[in-house]
Each structure stands twice: as C-alpha cells, then as structure tokens.
N, C-alpha and C. Protein backbone atom coordinates (compact mmCIF):
# COMPACT_ATOMS: atom_id res chain seq x y z
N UNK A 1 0.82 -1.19 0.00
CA UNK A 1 0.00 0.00 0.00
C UNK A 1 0.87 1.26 0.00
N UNK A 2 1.73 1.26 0.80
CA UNK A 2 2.81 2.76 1.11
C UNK A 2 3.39 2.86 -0.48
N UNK A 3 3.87 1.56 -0.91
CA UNK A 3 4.33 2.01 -2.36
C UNK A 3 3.16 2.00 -3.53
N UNK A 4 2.09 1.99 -3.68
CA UNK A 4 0.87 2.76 -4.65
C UNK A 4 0.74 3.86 -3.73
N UNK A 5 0.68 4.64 -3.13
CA UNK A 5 0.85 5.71 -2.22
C UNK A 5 1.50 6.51 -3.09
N UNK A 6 3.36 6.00 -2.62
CA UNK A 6 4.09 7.00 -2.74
C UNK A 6 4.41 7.24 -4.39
N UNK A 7 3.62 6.13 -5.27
CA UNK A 7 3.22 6.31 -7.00
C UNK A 7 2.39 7.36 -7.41
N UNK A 8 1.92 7.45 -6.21
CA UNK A 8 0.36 8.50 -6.75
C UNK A 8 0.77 9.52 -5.97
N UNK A 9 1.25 9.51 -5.09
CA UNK A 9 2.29 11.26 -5.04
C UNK A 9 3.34 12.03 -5.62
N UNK A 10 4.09 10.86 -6.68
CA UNK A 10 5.18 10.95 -7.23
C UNK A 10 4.90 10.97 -8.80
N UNK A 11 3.40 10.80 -9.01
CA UNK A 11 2.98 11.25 -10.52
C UNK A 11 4.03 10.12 -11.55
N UNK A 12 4.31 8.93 -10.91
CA UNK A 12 5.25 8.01 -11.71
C UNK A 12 5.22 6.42 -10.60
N UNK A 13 5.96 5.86 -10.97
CA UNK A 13 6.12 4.64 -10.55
C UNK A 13 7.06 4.58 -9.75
N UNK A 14 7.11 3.70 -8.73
CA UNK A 14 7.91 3.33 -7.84
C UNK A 14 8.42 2.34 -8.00
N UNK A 15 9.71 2.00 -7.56
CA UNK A 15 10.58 0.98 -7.34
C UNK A 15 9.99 -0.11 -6.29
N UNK A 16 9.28 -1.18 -6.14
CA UNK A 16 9.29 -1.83 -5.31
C UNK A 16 10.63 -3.07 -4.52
N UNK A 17 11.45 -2.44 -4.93
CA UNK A 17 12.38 -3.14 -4.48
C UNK A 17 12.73 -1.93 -3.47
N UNK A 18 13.21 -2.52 -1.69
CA UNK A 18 13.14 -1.49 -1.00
C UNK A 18 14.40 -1.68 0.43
N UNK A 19 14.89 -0.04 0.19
CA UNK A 19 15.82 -0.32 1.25
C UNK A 19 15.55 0.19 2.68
N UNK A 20 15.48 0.24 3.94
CA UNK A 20 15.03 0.96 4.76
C UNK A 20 15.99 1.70 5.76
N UNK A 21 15.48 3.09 5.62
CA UNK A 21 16.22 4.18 6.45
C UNK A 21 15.54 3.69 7.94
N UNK A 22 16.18 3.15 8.54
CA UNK A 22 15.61 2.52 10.04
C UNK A 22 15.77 3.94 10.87
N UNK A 23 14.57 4.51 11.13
CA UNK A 23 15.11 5.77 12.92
C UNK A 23 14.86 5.29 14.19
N UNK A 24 16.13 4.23 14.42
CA UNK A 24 15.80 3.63 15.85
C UNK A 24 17.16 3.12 16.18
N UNK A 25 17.78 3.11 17.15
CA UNK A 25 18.73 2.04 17.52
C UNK A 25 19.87 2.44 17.33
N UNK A 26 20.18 4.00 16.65
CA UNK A 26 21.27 4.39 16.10
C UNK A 26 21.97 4.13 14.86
N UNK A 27 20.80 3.56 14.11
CA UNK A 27 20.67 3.49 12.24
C UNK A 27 19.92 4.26 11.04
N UNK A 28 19.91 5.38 11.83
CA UNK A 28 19.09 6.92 11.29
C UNK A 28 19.85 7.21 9.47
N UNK A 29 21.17 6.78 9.47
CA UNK A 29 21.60 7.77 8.37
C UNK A 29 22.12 6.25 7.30
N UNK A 30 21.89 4.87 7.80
CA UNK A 30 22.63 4.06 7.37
C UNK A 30 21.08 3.23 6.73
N UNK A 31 21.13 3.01 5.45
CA UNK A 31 19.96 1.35 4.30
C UNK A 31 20.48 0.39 5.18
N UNK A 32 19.55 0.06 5.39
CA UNK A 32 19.18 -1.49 5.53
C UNK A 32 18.58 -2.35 4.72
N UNK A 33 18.66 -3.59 4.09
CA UNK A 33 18.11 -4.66 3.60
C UNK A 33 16.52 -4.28 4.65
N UNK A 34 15.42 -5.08 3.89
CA UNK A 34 14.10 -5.53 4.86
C UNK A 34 14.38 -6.72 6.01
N UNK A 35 15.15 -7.44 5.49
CA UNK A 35 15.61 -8.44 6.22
C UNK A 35 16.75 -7.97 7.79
N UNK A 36 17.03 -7.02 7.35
CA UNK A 36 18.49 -6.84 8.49
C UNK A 36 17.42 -5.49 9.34
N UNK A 37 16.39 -5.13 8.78
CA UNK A 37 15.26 -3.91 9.32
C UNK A 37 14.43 -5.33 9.99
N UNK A 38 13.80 -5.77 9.94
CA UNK A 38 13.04 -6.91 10.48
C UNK A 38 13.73 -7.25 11.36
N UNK A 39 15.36 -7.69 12.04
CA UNK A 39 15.85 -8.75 12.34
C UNK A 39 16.19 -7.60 13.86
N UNK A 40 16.20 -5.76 13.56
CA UNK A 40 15.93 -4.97 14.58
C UNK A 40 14.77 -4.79 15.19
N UNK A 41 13.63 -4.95 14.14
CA UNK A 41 12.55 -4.47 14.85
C UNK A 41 11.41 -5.74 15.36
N UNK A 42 11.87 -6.90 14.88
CA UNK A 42 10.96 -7.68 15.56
C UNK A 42 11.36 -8.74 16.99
N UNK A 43 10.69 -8.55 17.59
CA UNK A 43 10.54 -8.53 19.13
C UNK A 43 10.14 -10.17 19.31
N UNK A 44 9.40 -10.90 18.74
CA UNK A 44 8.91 -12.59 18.86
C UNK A 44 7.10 -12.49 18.08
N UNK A 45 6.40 -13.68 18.65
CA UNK A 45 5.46 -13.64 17.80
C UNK A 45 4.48 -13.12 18.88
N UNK A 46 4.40 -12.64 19.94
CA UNK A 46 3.89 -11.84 20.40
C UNK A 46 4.11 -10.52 21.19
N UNK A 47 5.20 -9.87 20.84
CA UNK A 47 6.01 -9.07 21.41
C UNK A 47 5.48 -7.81 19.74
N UNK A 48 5.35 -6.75 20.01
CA UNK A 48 5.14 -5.41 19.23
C UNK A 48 6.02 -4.27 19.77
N UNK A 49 6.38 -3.71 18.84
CA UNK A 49 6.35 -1.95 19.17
C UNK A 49 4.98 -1.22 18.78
N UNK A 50 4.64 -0.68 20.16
CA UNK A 50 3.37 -0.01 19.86
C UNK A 50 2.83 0.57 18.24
N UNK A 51 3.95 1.33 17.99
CA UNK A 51 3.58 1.98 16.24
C UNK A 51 4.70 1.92 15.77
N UNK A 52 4.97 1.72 14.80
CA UNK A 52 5.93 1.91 13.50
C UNK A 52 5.58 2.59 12.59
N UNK A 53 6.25 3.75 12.69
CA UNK A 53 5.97 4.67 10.78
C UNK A 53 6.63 3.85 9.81
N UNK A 54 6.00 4.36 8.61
CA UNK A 54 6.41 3.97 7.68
C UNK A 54 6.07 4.96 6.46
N UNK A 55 6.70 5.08 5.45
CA UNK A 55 6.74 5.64 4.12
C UNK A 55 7.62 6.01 3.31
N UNK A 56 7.47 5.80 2.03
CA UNK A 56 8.65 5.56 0.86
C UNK A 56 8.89 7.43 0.54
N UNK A 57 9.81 7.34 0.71
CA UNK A 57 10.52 8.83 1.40
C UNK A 57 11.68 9.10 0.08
N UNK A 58 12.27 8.26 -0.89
CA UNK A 58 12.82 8.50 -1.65
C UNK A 58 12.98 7.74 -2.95
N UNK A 59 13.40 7.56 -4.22
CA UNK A 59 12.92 6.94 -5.49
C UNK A 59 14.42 7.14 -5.87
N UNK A 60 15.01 5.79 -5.91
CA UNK A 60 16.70 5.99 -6.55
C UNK A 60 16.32 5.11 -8.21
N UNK A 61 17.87 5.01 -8.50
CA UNK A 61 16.91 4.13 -9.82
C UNK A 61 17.52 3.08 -9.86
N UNK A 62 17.57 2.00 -8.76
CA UNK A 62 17.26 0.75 -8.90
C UNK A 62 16.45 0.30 -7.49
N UNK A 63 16.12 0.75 -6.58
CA UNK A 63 15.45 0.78 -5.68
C UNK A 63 14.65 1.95 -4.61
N UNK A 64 13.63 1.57 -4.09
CA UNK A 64 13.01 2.99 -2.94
C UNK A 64 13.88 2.57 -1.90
N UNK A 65 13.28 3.77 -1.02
CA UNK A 65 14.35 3.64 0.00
C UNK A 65 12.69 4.01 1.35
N UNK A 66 12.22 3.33 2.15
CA UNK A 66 11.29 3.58 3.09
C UNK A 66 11.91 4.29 4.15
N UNK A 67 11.22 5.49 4.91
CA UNK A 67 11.49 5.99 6.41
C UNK A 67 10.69 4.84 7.00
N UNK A 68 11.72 4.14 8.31
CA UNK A 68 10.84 3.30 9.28
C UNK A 68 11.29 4.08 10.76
N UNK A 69 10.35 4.38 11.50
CA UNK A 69 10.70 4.95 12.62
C UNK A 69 9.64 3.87 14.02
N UNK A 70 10.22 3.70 15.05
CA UNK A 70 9.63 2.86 16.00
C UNK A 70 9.67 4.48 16.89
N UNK A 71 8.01 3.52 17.48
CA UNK A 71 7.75 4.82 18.58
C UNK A 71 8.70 4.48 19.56
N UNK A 72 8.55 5.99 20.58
CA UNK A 72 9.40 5.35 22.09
C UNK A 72 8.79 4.25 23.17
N UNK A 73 7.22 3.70 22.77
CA UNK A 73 6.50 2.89 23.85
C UNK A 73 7.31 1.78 23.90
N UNK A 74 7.39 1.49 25.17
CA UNK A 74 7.49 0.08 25.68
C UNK A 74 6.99 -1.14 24.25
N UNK A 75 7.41 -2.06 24.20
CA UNK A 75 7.30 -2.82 23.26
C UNK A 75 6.04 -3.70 23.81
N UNK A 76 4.81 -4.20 23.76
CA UNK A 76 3.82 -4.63 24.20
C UNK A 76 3.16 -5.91 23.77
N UNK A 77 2.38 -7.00 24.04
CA UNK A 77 1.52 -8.08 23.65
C UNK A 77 0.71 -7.50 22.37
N UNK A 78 0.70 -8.20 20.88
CA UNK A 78 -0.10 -7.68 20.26
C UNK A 78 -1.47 -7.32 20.85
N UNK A 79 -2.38 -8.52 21.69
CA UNK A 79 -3.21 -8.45 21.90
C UNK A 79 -3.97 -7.79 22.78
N UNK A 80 -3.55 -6.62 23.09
CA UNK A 80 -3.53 -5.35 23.88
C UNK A 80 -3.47 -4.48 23.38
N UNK A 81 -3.47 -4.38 21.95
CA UNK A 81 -3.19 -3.53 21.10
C UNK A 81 -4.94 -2.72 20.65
N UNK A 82 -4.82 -1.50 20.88
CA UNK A 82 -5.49 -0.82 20.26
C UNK A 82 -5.45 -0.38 19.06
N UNK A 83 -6.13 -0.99 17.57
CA UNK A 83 -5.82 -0.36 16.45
C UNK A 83 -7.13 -0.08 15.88
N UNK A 84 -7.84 0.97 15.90
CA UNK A 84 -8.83 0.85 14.94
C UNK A 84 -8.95 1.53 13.82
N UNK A 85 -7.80 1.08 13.30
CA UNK A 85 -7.62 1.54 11.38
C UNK A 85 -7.21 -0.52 10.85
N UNK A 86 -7.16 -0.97 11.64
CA UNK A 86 -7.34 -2.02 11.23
C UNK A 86 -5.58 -2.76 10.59
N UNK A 87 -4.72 -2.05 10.46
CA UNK A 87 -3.52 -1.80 10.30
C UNK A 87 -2.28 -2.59 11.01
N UNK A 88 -2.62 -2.69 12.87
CA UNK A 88 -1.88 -3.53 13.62
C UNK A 88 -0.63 -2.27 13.95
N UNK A 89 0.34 -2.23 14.02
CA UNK A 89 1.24 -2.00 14.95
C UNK A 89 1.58 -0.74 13.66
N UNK A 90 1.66 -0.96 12.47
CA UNK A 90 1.93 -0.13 11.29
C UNK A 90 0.91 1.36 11.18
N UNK A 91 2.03 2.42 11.42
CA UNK A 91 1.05 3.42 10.66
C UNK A 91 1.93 4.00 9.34
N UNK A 92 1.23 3.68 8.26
CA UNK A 92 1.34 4.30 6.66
C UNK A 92 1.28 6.00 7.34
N UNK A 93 2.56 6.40 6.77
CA UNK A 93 2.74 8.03 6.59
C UNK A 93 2.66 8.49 4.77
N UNK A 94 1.89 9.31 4.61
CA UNK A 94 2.24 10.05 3.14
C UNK A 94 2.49 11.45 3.12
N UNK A 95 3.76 10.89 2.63
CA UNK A 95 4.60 12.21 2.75
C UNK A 95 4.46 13.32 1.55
N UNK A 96 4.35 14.50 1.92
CA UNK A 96 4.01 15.55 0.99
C UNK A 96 4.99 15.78 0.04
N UNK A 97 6.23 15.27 -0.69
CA UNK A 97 7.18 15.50 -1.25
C UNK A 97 7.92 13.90 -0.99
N UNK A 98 8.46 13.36 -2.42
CA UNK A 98 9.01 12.13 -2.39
C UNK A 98 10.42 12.58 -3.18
N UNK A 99 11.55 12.20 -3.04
CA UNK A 99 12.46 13.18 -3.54
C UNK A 99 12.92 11.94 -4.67
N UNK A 100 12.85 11.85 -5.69
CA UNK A 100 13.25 11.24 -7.09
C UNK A 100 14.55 11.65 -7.51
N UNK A 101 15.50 10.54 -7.34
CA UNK A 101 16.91 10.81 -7.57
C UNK A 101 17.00 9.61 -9.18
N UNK A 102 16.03 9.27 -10.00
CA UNK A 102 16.14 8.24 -10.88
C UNK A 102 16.66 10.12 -12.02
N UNK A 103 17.48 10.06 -13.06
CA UNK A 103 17.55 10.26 -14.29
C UNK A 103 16.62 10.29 -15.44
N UNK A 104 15.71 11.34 -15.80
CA UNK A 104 14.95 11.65 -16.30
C UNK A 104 15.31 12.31 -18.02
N UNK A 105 14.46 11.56 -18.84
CA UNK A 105 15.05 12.21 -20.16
C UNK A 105 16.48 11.73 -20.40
N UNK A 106 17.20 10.79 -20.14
CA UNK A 106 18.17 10.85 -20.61
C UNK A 106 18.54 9.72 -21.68
C-alpha cells in the first residue's frame, strides 16, 4: 500500500524493491536490507512496538528507500493492542514531497 501511495504522489512509478532508512537504535543515516530492518525491529510472535511509521521517502533508480521509525513505547503483547484503522502495529505516513533521484530524459 505505502508504495501505490508514494506512485500517486510521485505522478510516476515506484521501485518496489526497498531499502530501509531505520530511525531507531542508532541506524538513522545508514539502508538497511528488509531483512536486516526486520531482524531490529521484531521482538517474537507476540512481542510489538506499539507503532511503527512507515513511508517511501525517496525513489533511486534501482530501488526505494522507506522511512521506518519505532515509537518510544514500551514494546507490548499484540493483543492489547489498540488499532482501529485495522492496520496492527503499522502506521502508513504520506509524505508531501518524495524526492526522485532516478535520471529523467536521458
């Protein structure tokens, strides 16, 4: 969903291949694989971080690059979880400006 999002803000197509700018843990300025972003942010199969942002924040030209940011809450039981967007622990951000570093016209 975040990447048809950040297509239809970006008046073009997105890369679904994706790297993630993690803001947590002291990996603010450094890509991550999804896999090496997952392997920080998941806790077990019932363990959450209250919210996680998310949104495709930049367009290179062989991959996006997602902002993932974990709130500061305590990490919690899903099933305690209040969500009523239906979503779970994820909140989709759309960001007003997607910055497109792909080569245009050339």
């Amino acid at each position: 969903m975040t990447v048809r999002h950040a297509a239809r803000r970006s008046n073009s197509y997105v890369i679904a291949r994706i790297r993630i700018r993690l803001h947590a843990f002291g990996y603010d300025d450094r890509l991550l694989s999804v896999d090496e972003a997952i392997d920080k942010i998941y806790l077990g199969s019932d363990r959450f971080y209250r919210i996680i942002d998310i949104a495709i924040e930049e367009v290179l030209p062989k991959e996006s690059v997602a902002f993932v940011r974990v709130s500061g809450h305590s990490p919690d039981a899903l099933s305690t979880r209040w969500d009523p967007t239906g979503s779970g622990t994820f909140k989709q951000i759309v960001l007003d400006k997607i910055v497109d570093r792909r080569v245009h016209g050339a």
